[in-house]
Protein backbone atom coordinates (compact mmCIF):
# COMPACT_ATOMS: atom_id res chain seq x y z
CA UNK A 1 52.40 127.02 85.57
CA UNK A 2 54.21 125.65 82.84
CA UNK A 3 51.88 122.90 82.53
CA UNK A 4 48.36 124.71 82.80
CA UNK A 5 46.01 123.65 79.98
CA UNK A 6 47.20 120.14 79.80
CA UNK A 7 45.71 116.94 80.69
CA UNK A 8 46.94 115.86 83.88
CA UNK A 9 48.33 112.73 82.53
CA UNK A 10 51.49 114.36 81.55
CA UNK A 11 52.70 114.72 84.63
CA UNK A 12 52.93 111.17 85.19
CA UNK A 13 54.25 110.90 81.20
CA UNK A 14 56.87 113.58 81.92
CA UNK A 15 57.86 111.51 85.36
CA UNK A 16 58.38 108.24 83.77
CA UNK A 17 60.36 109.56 80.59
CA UNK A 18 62.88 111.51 82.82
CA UNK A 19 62.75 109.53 85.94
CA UNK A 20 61.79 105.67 84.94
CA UNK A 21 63.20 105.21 81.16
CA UNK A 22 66.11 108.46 81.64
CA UNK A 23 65.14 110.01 78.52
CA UNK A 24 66.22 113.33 77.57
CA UNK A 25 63.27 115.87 77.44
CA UNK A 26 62.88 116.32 73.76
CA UNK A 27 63.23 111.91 73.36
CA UNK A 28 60.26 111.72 75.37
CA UNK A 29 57.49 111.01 72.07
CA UNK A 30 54.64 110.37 74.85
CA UNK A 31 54.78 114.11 75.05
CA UNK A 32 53.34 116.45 72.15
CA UNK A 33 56.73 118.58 70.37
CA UNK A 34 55.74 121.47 70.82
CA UNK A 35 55.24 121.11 74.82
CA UNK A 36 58.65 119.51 74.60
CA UNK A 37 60.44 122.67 73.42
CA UNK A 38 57.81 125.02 75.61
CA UNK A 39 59.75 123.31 78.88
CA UNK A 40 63.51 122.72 77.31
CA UNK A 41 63.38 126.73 77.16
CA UNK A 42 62.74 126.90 80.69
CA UNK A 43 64.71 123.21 81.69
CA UNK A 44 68.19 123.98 79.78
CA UNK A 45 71.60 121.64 81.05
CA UNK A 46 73.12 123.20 83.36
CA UNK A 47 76.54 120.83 82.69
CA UNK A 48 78.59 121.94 79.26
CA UNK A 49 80.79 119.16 78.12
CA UNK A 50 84.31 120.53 78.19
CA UNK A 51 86.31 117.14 77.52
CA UNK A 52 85.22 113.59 77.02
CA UNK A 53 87.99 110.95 77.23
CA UNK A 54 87.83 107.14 77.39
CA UNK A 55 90.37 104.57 78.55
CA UNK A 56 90.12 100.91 79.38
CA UNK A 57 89.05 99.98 75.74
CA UNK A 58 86.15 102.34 75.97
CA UNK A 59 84.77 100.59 79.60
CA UNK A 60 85.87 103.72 81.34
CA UNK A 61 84.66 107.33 79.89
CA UNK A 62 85.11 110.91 81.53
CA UNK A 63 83.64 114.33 81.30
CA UNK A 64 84.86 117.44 82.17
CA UNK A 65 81.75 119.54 82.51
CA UNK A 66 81.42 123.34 82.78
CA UNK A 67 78.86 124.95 85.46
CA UNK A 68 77.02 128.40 84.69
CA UNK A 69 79.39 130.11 87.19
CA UNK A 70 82.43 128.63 85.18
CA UNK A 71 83.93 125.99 87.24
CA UNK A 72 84.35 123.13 86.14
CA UNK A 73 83.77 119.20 87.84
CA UNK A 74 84.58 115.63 86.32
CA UNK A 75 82.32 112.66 86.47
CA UNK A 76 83.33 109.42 85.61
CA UNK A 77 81.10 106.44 83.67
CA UNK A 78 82.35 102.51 84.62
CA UNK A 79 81.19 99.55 82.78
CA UNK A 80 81.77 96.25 84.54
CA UNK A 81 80.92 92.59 83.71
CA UNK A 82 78.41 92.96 86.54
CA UNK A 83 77.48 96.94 87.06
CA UNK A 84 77.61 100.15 85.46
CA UNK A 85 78.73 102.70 87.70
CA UNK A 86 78.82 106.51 88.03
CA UNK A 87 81.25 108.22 89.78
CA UNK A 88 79.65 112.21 90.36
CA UNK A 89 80.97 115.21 91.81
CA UNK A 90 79.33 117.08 95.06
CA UNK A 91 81.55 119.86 94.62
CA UNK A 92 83.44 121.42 92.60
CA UNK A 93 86.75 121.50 94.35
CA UNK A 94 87.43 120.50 97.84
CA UNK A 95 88.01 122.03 100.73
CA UNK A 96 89.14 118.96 102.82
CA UNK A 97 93.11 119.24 101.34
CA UNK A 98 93.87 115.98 101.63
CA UNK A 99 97.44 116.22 100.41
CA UNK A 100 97.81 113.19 98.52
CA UNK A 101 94.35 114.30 96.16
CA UNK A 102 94.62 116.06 93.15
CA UNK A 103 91.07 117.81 93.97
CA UNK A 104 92.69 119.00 97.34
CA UNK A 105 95.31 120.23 95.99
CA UNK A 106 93.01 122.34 93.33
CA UNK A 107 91.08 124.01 96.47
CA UNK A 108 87.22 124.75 96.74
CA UNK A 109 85.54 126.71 94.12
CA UNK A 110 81.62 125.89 95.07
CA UNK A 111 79.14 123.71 95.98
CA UNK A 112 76.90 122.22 93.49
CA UNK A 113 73.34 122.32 93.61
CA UNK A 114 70.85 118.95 93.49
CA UNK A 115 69.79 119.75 90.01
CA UNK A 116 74.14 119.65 88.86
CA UNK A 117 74.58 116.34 90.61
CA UNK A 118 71.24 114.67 89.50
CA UNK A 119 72.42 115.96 85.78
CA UNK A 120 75.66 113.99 85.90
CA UNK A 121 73.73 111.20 86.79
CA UNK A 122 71.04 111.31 83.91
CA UNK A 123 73.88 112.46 81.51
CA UNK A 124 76.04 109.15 82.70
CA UNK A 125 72.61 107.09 82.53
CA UNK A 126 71.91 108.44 78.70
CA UNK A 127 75.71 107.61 77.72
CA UNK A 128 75.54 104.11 78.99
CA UNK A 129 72.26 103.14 77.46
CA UNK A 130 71.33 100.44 76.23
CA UNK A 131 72.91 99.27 79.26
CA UNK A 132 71.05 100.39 82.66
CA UNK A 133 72.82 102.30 85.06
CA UNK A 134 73.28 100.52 88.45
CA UNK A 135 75.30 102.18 90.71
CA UNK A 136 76.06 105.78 91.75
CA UNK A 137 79.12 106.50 93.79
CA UNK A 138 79.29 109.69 95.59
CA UNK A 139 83.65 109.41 95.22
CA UNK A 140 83.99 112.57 92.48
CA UNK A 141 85.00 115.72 93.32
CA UNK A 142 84.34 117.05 96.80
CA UNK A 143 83.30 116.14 100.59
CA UNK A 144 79.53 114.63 100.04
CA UNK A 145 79.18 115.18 103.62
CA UNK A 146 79.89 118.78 103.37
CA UNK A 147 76.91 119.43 100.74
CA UNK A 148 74.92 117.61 103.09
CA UNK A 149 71.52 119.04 102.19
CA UNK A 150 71.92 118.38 98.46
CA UNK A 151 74.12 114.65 99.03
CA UNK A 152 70.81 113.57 100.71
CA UNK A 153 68.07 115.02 98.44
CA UNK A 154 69.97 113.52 95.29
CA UNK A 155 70.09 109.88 97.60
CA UNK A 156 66.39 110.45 98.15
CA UNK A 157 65.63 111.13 94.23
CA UNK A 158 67.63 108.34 92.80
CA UNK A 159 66.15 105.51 95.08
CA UNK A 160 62.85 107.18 95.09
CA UNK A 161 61.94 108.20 91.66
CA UNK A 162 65.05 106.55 89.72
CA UNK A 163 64.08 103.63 91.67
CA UNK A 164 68.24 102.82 92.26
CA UNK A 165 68.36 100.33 95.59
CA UNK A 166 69.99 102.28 98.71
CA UNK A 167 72.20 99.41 98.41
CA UNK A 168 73.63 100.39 95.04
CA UNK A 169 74.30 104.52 96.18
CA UNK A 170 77.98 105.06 98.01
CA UNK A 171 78.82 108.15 99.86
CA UNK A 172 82.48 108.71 100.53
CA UNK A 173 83.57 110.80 103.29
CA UNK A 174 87.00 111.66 104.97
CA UNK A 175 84.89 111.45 108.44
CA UNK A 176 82.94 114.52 109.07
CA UNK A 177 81.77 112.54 112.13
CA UNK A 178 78.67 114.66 112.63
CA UNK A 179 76.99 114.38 109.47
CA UNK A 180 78.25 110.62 109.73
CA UNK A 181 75.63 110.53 112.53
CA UNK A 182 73.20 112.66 110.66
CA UNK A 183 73.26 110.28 107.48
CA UNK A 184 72.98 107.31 109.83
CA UNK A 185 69.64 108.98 111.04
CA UNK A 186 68.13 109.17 107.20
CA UNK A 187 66.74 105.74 107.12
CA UNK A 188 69.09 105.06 103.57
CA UNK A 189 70.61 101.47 104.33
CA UNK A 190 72.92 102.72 101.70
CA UNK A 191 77.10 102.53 101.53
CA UNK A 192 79.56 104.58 103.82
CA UNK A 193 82.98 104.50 102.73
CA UNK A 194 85.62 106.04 105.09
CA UNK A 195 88.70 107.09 103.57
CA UNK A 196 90.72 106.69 106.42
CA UNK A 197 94.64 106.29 105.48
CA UNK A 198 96.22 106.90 108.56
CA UNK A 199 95.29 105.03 111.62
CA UNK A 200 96.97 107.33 114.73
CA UNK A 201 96.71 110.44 114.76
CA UNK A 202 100.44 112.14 114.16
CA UNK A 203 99.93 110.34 110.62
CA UNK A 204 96.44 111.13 109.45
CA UNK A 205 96.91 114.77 110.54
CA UNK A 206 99.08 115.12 107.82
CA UNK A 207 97.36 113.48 105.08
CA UNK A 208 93.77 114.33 106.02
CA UNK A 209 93.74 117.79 107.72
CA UNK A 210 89.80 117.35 109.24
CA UNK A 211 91.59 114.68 111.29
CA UNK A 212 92.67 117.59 113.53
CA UNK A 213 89.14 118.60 114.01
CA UNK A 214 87.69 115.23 114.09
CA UNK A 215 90.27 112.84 115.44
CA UNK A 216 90.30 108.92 114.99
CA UNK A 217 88.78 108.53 118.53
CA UNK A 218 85.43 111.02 117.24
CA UNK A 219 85.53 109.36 114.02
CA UNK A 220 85.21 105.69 115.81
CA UNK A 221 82.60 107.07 117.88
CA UNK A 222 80.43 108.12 114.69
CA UNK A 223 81.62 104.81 112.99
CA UNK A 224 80.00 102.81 115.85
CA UNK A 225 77.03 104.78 115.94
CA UNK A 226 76.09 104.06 112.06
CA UNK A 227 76.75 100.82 112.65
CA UNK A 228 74.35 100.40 115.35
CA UNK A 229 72.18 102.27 113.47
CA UNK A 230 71.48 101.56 110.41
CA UNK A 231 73.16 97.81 110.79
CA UNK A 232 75.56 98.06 107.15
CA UNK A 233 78.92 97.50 106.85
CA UNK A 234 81.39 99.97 107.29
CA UNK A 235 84.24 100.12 104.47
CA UNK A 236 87.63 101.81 104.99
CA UNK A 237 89.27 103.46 102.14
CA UNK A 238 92.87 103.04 102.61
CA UNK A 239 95.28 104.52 99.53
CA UNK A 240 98.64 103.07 99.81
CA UNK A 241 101.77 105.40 99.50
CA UNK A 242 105.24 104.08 99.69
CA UNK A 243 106.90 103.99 103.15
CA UNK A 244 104.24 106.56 104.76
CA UNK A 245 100.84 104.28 105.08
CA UNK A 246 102.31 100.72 103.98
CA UNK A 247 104.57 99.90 106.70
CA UNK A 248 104.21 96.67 108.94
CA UNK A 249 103.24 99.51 112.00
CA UNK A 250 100.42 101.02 109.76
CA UNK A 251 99.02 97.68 109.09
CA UNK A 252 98.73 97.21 113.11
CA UNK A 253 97.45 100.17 113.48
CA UNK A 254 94.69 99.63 110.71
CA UNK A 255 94.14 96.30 112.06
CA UNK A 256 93.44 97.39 115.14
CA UNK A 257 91.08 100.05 114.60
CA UNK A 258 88.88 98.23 112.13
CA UNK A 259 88.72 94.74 113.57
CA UNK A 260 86.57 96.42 116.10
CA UNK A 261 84.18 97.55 114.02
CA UNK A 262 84.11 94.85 111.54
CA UNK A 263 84.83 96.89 108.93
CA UNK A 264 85.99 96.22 105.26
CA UNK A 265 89.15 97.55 104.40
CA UNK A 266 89.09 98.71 100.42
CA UNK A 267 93.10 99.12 99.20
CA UNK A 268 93.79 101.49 96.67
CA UNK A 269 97.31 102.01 95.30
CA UNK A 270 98.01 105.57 95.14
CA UNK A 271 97.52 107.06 91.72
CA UNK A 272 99.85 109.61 90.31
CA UNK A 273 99.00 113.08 90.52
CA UNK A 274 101.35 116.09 89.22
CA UNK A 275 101.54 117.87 92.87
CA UNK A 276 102.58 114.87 95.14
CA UNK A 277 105.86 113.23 94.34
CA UNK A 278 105.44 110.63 96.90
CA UNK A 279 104.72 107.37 95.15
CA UNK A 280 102.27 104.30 95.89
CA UNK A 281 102.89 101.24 96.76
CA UNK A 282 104.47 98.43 94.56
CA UNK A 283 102.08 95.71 93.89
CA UNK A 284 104.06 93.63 95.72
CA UNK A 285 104.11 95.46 98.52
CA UNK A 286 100.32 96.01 98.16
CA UNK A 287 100.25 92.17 98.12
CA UNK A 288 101.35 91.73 101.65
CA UNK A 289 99.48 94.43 103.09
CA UNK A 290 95.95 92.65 102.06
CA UNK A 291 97.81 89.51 102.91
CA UNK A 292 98.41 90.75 106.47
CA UNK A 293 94.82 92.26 106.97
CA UNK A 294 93.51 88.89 106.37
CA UNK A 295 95.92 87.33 108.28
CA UNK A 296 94.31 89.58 111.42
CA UNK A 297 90.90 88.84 110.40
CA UNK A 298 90.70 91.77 108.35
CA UNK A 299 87.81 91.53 105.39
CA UNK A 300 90.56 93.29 102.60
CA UNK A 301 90.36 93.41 99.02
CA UNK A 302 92.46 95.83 96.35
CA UNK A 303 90.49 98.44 94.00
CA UNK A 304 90.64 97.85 90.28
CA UNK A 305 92.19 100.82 89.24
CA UNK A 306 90.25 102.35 86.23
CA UNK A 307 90.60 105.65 83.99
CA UNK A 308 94.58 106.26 85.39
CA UNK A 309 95.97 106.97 81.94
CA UNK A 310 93.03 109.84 81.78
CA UNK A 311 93.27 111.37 85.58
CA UNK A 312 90.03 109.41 86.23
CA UNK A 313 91.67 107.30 89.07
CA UNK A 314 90.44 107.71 92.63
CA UNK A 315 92.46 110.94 93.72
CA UNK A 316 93.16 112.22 90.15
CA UNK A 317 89.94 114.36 89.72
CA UNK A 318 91.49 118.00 88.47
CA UNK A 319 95.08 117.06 88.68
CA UNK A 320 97.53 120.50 89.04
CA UNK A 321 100.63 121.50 89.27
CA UNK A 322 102.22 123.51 91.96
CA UNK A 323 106.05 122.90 92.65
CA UNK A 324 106.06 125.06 96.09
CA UNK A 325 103.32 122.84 97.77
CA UNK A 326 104.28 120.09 96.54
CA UNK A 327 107.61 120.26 98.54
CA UNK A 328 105.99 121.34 101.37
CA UNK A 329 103.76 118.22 101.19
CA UNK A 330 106.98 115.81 100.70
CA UNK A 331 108.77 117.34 103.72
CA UNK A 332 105.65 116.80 105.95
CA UNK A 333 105.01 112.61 105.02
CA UNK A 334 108.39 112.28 104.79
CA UNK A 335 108.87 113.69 108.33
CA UNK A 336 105.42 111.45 109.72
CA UNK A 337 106.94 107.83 108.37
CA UNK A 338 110.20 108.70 109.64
């Protein structure tokens, strides 16, 4: 026991300096030096800073971090008038291939364990301090849904012993409708966001491959059953690319499929990545699009972009290169909007 021989006071000391005040081990004074450096031999980061770049006059900050296997993952820090967020990885990689996402372009290299995603989040909470962190958005790298086990034990820690409100912790999913379900079972009241893109099928095939395994109709049916679950609102992420998703037929379509279910719809302009040569929508364009939602009762507002001059945009997380695929992916949307 690392802790035999001392008074059992520490526990609670130890538990409040990492948990309640997110101190670093060794800033914990409460807790006698030498004890300190007994457990940061045996409690070493697991996360080694690779890069740390800032944009947005210094409101928006991102790490590259390297795991003990040698991947790496990026995690993004968000100051706001209001909120300071943390964007955090579940994975590093993705499986899901969505084909307008850097990270599905990159491919899957693991999944990360509770103790890698809770570090992001203490290492975002240390950076932002004085200020406290208030938010934690499950929107990095990777399908939250598809680290299941560790997605919900890291929920459970951060409202439970970080003391975050369920209300202030966002899971993102492309609709693993299953583990939709499963979540809505947890008893978390916290946010699902959908990324959704494409509402029929021929469409969202293309740009989100699980849609052939879990089509719109399944996803609907696990969209109705969190709703009548846990009672939150539903939010639809909806990226908007140029002639493929931003047409007057895709806004009927979106209408129609979220009005329903009351859901939010969250537009976000499609961010540049080096692999898809497809472009998002002008701001005018994007204009009309929320204009039209509204117009058809839709609840729609438009992301603030943040971190696109350092690939810390929504979709830029691990941007590469790779000529072949991406003129494989511009056949493919260009053959869907046609």
């Amino acid at each position: 026991m690392l802790l035999e021989g001392e008074p059992r006071y520490r526990i609670d000391q130890l538990f409040r300096g990492l948990w309640v005040e997110g101190l670093a081990l060794e800033k914990i004074t409460t807790v006698p030096k030498s004890l300190r450096v007994r457990l940061g031999e045996y409690f070493a980061p697991s996360l080694a800073v690779v890069n740390d770049v800032r944009s947005d006059h210094g409101a928006t900050r991102k790490w590259v971090f390297r795991l003990e296997n040698g991947s790496t993952i990026e995690t993004v820090l968000m100051r706001y008038e209001d909120r300071v967020t943390v964007c955090v990885s579940s994975q590093a990689g993705c499986a899901m291939g969505c084909t307008f996402c850097a990270t599905g372009q990159a491919g899957f290299s693991g999944q990360l364990s509770l103790g890698e995603v809770l570090e992001q989040v203490m290492f975002a909470a240390h950076a932002a301090a004085p200020e406290r962190l208030s938010n934690v958005v499950f929107m990095g790298m990777g399908e939250p849904l598809a680290n299941y086990a560790v997605t919900v034990a890291a929920l459970r820690r951060l409202h439970d012993f970080r003391g975050l409100s369920a209300r202030h912790l966002t899971v993102s999913t492309v609709g693993v409708a299953p583990a939709i379900e499963r979540l809505a079972r947890e008893g978390l009241p916290l946010t699902l966001a959908v990324s959704l893109h494409a509402a029929n099928d021929a469409a969202r095939d293309e740009l989100v491959p699980l849609n052939r395994r879990y089509p719109l109709g399944r996803l609907r049916e696990a969209c109705e059953y969190w709703l009548e679950t846990t009672g939150r609102r539903l939010s639809f992420e909806w990226a908007l690319i140029d002639g493929v998703n931003d047409t007057d037929d895709a806004l009927d379509e979106l209408a129609e499929y979220a009005a329903p279910l009351g859901a939010h719809v969250n537009l976000i302009p499609l961010n540049p990545t080096p692999g898809y040569l497809v472009r998002g929508s002008s701001e005018e364009r994007v204009g009309e699009f929320r204009a039209g939602l509204r117009a058809r009762g839709i609840n729609a507002t438009v992301r603030n972009t943040r971190g696109r001059s350092i690939a810390a945009a929504c979709g830029q997380l691990a941007s590469v290169t790779n000529p072949k695929r991406r003129s494989v992916l511009l056949r493919k949307v260009s053959s869907v909007s046609n």
